[in-house]
C-alpha atoms as a PDB file:
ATOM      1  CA  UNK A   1       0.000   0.000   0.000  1.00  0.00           C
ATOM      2  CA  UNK A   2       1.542   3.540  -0.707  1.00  0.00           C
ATOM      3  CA  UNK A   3       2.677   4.799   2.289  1.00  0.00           C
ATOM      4  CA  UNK A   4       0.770   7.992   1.889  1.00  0.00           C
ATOM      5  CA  UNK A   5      -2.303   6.221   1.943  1.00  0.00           C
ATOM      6  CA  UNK A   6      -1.266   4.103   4.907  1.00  0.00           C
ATOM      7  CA  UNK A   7      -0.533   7.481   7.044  1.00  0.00           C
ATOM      8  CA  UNK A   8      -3.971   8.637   7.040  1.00  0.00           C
ATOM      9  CA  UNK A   9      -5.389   8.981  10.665  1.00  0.00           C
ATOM     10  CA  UNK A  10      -6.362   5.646  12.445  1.00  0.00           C
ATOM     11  CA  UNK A  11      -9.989   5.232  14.164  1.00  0.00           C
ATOM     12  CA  UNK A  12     -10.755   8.995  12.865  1.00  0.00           C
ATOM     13  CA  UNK A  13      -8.204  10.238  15.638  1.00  0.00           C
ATOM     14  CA  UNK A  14      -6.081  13.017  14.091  1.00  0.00           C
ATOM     15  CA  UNK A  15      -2.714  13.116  14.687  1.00  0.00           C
ATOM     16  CA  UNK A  16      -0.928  15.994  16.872  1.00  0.00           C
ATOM     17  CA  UNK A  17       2.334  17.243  15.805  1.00  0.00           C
ATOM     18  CA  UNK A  18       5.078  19.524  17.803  1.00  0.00           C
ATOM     19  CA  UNK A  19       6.741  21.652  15.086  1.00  0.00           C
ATOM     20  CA  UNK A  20       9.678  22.479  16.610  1.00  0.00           C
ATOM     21  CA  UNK A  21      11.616  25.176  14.490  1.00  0.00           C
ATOM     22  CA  UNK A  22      14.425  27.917  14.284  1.00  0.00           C
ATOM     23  CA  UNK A  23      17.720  28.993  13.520  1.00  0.00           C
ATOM     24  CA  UNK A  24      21.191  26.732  13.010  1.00  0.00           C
ATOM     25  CA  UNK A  25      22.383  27.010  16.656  1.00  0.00           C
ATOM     26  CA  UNK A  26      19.070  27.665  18.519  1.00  0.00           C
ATOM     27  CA  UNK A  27      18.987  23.967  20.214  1.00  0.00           C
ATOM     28  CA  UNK A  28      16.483  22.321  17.907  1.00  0.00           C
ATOM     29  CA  UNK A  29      17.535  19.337  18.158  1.00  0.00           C
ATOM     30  CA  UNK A  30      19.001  19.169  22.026  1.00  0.00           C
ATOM     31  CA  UNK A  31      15.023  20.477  22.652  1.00  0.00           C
ATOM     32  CA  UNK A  32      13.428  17.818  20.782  1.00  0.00           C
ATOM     33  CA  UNK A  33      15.250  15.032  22.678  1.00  0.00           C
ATOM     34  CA  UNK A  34      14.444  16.518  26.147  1.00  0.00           C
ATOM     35  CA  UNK A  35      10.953  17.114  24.911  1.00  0.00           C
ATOM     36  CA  UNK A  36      10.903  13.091  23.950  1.00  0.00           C
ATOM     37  CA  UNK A  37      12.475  12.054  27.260  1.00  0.00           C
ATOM     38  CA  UNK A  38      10.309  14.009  29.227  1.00  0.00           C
ATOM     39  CA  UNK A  39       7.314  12.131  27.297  1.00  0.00           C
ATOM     40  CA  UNK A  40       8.751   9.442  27.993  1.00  0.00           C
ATOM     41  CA  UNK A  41       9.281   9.762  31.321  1.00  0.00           C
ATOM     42  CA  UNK A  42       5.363  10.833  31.676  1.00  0.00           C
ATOM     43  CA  UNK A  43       4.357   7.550  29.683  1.00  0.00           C
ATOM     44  CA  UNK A  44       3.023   9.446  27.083  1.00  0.00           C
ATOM     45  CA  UNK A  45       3.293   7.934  23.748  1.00  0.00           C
ATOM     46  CA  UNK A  46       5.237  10.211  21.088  1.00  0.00           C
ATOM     47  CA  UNK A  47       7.209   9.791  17.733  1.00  0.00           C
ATOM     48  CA  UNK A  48      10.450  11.606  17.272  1.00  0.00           C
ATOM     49  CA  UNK A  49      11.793  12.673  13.876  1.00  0.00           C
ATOM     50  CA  UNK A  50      14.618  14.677  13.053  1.00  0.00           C
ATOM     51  CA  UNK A  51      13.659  16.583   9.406  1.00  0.00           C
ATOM     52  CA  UNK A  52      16.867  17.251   8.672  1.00  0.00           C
ATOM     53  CA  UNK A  53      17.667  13.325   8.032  1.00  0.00           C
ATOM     54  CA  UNK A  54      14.415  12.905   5.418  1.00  0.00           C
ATOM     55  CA  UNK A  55      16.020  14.738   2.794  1.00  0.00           C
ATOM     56  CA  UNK A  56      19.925  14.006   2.834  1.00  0.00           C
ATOM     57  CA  UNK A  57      20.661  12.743  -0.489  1.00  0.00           C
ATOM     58  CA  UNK A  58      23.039  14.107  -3.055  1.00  0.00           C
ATOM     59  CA  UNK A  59      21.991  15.036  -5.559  1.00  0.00           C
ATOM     60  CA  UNK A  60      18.553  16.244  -5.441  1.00  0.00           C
ATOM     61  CA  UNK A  61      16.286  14.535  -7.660  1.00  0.00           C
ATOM     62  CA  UNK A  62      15.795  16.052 -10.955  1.00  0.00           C
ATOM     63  CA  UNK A  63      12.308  17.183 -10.588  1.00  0.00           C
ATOM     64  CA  UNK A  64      12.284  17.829  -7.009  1.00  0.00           C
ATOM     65  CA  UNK A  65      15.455  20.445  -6.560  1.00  0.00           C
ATOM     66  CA  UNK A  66      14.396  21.654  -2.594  1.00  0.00           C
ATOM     67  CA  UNK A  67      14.207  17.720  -2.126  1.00  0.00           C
ATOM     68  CA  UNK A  68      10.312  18.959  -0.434  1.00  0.00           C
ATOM     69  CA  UNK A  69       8.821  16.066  -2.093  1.00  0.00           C
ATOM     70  CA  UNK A  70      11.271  13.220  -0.892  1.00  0.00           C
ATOM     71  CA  UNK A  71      10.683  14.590   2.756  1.00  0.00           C
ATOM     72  CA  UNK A  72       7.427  14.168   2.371  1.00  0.00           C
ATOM     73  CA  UNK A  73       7.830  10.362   1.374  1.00  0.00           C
ATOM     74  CA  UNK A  74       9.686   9.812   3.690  1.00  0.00           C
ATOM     75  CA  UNK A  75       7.721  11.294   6.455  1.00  0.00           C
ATOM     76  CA  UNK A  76       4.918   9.295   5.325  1.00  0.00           C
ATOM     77  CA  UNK A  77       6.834   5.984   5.558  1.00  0.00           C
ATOM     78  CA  UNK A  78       7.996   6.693   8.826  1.00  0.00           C
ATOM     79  CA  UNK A  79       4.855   7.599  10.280  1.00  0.00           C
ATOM     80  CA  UNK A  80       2.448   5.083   8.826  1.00  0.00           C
ATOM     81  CA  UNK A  81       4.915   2.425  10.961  1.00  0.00           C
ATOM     82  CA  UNK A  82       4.347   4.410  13.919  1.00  0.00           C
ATOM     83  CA  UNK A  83       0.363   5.480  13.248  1.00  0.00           C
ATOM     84  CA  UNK A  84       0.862   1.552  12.962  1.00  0.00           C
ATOM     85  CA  UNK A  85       1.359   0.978  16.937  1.00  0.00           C
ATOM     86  CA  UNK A  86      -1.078   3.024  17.792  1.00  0.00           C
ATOM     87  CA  UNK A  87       0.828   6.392  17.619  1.00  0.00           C
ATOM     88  CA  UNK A  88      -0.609   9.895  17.450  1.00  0.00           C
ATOM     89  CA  UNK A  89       1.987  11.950  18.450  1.00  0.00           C
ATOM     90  CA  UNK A  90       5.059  13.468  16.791  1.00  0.00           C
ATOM     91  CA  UNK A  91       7.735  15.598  17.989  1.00  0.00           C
ATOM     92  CA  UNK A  92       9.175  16.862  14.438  1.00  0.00           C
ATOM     93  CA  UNK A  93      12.475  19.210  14.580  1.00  0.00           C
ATOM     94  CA  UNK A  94      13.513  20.926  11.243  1.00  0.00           C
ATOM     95  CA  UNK A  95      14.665  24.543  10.681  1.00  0.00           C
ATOM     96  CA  UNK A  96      11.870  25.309   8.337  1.00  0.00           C
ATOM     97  CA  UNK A  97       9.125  23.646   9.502  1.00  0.00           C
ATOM     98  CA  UNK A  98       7.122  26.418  11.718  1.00  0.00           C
ATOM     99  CA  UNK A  99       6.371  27.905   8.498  1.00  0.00           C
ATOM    100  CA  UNK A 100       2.376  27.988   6.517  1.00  0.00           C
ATOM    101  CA  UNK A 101       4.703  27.177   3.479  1.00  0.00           C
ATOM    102  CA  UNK A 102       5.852  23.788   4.898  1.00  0.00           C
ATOM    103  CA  UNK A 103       2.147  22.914   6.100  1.00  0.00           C
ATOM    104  CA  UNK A 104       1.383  20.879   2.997  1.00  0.00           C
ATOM    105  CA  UNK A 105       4.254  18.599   3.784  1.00  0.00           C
ATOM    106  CA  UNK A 106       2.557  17.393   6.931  1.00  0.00           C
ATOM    107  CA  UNK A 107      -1.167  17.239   5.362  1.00  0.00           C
ATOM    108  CA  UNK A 108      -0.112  15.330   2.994  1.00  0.00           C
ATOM    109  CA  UNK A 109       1.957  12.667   5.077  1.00  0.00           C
ATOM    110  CA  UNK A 110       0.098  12.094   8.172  1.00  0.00           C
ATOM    111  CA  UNK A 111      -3.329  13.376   6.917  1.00  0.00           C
ATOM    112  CA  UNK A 112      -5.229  16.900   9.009  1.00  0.00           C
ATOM    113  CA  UNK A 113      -2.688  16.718  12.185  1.00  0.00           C
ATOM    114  CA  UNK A 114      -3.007  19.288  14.385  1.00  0.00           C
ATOM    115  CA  UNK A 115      -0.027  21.190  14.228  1.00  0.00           C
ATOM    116  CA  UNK A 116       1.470  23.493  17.028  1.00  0.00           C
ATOM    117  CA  UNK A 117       4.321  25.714  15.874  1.00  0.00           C
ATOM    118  CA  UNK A 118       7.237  26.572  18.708  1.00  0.00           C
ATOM    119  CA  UNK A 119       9.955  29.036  17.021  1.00  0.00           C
ATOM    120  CA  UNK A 120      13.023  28.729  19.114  1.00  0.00           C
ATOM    121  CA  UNK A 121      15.140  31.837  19.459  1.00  0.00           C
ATOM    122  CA  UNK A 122      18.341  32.942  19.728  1.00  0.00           C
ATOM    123  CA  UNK A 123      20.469  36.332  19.257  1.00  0.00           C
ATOM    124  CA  UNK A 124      23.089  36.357  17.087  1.00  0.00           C
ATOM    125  CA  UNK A 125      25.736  36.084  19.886  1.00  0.00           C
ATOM    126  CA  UNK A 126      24.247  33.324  21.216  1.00  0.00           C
ATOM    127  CA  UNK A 127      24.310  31.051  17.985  1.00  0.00           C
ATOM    128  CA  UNK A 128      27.557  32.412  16.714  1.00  0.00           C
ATOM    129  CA  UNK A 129      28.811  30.342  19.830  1.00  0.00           C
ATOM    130  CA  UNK A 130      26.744  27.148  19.668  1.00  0.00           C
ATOM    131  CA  UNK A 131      27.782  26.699  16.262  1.00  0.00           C
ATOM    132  CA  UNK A 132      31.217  27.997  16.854  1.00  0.00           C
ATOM    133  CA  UNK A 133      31.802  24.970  19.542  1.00  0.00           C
ATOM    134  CA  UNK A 134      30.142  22.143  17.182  1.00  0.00           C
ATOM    135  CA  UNK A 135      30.724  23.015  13.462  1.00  0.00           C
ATOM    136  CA  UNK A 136      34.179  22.533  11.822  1.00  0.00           C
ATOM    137  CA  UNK A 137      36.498  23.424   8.906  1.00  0.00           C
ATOM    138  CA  UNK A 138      34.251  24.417   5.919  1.00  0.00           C
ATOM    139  CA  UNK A 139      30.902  24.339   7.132  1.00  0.00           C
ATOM    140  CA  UNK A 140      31.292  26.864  10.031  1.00  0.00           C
ATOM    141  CA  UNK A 141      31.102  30.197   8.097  1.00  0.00           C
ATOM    142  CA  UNK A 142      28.074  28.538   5.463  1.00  0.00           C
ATOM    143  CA  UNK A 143      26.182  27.995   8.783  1.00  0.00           C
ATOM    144  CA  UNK A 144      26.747  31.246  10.648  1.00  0.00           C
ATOM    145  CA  UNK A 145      26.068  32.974   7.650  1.00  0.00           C
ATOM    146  CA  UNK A 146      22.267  30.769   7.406  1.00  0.00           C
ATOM    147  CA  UNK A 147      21.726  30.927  10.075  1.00  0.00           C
ATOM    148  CA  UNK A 148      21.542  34.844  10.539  1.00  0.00           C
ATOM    149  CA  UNK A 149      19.059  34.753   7.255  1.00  0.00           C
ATOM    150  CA  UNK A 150      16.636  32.062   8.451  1.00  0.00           C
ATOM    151  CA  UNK A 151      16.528  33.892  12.239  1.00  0.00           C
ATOM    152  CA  UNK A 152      15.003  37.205  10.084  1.00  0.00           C
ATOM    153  CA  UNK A 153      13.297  35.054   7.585  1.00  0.00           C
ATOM    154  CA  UNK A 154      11.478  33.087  10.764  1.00  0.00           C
ATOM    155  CA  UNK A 155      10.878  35.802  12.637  1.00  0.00           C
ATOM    156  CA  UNK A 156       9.186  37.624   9.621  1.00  0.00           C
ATOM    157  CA  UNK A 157       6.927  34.238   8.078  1.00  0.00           C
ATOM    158  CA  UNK A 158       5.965  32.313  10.803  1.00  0.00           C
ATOM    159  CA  UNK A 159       2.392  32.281  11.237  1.00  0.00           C
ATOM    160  CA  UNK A 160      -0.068  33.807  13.634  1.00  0.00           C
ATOM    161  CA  UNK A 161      -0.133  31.779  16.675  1.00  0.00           C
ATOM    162  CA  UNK A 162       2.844  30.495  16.272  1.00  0.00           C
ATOM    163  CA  UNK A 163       4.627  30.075  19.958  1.00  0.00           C
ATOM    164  CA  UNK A 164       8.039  31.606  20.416  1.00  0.00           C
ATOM    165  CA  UNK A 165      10.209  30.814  22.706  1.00  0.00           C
ATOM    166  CA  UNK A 166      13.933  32.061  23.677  1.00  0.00           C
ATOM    167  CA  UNK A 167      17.129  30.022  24.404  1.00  0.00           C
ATOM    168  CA  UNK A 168      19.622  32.522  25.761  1.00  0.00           C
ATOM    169  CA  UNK A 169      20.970  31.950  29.079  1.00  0.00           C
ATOM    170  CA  UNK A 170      18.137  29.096  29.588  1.00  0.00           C
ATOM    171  CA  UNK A 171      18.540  25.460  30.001  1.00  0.00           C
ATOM    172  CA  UNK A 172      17.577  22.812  27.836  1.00  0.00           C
ATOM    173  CA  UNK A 173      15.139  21.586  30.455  1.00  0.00           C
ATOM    174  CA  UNK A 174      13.815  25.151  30.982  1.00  0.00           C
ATOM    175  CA  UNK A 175      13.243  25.578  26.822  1.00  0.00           C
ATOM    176  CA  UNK A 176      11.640  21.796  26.737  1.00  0.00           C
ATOM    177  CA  UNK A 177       9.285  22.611  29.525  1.00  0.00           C
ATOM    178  CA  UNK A 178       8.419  25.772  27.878  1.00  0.00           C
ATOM    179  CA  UNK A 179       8.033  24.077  24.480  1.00  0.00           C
ATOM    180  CA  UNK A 180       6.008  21.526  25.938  1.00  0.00           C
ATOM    181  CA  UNK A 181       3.484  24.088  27.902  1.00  0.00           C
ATOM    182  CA  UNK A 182       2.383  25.236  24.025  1.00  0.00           C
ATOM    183  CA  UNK A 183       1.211  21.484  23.164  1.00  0.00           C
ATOM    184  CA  UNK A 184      -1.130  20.287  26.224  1.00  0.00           C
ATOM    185  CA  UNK A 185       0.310  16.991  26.189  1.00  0.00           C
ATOM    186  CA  UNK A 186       1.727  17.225  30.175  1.00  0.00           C
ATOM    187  CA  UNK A 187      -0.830  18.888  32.166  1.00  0.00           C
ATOM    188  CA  UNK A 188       2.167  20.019  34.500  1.00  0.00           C
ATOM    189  CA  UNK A 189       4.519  21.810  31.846  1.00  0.00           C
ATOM    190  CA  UNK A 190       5.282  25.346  32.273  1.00  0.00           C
ATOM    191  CA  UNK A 191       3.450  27.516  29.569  1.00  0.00           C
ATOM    192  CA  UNK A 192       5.377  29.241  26.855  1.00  0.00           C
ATOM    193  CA  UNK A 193       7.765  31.448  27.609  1.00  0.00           C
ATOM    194  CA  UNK A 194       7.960  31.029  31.319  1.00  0.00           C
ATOM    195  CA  UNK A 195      10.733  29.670  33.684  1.00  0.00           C
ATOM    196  CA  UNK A 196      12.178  26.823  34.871  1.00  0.00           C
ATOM    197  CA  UNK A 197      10.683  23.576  34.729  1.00  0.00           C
ATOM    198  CA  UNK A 198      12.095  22.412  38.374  1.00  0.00           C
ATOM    199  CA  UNK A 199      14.549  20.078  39.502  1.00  0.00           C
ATOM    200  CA  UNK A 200      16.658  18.048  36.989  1.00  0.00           C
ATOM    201  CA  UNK A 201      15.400  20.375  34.349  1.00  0.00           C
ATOM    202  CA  UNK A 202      18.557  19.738  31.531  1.00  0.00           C
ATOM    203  CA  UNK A 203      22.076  20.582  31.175  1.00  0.00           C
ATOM    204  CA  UNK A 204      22.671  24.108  30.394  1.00  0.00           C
ATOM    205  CA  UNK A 205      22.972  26.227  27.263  1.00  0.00           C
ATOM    206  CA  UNK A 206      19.980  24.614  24.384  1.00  0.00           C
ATOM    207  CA  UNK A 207      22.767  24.111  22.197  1.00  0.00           C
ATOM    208  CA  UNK A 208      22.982  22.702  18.692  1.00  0.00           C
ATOM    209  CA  UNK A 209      20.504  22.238  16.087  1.00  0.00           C
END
């Protein structure tokens, strides 16, 4: 069966999906890992995908340059083996992915999810150094250079309602609890854009993605 087909919703229960987005150097990733742990920890089921790894091929397909249409393949593989077991919840991480121009990716893979946007922030300071301490050799200047575009190009596209939350000087724990406040899945996370999230809440600096 094409996997599109198999992602559409099972038992008429849409699926929910945590958009986490933002900058090279805000955390993205390091966020969507405490995010899944602290799921986890709350026995609350959850998928986590990374959207950076549905589209790493090179080169891009002929007819499908921004590789958009491969994601979206892949997504729907991936997910119809989760909506499999029973799944309705995804934590998805990808630069890009807050924005109304990405929605169609995740209509047409998992079929109507509710989607709830989180834009992780940073200053320019801040992911100078995140990216500073992880990329090296050729990649570093490419990155700080994207990175500055995509923070105004976010900041500027997003859509209304979208949640925003900032990294500096917070802890990964702190940013996950926040992030996780926007989605209603933990009826004890801190709401957007508050403080900490308590004891144990994450190492510090959200660094990477």
């Amino acid at each position: 069966m094409n996997a599109l087909r198999e992602a559409q919703p099972l038992g008429g229960a849409h699926p929910e999906v945590l958009l986490i987005g933002g900058r090279s150097g805000v955390g993205k990733t390091s966020v969507g890992w405490e995010v899944a742990a602290r799921l986890r920890a709350a026995d609350v089921g959850h998928a986590l995908i990374e959207g950076d790894v549905l589209d790493t091929v090179h080169p891009a397909p002929p007819d499908d340059p921004d590789r958009s249409r491969l994601t979206t393949r892949n997504l729907a593989a991936l997910w119809a083996n989760y909506a499999a077991l029973g799944c309705r919840r995804l934590v998805y991480t990808n630069t890009a992915a807050v924005l109304g121009s990405e929605e169609w990716i995740f209509t047409e893979a998992l079929g109507s999810p509710r989607l709830v946007r989180v834009l992780l922030t940073a200053t320019d300071a801040t992911a100078e150094q995140r990216l500073t301490a992880r990329e090296r050799g050729s990649e570093l200047a490419r990155q700080l250079r994207r990175s500055a575009h995509m923070a105004r190009h976010l900041d500027a596209r997003v859509p209304a309602g979208t949640h925003r939350v900032a990294t500096d000087g917070r802890t990964v724990g702190e940013v996950a609890a926040a992030v996780l406040g926007a989605t209603g899945w933990l009826p004890d996370a801190v709401a957007v854009g508050e403080g900490p999230a308590g004891p144990g809440a994450g190492r510090p600096g959200a660094d990477g993605g």
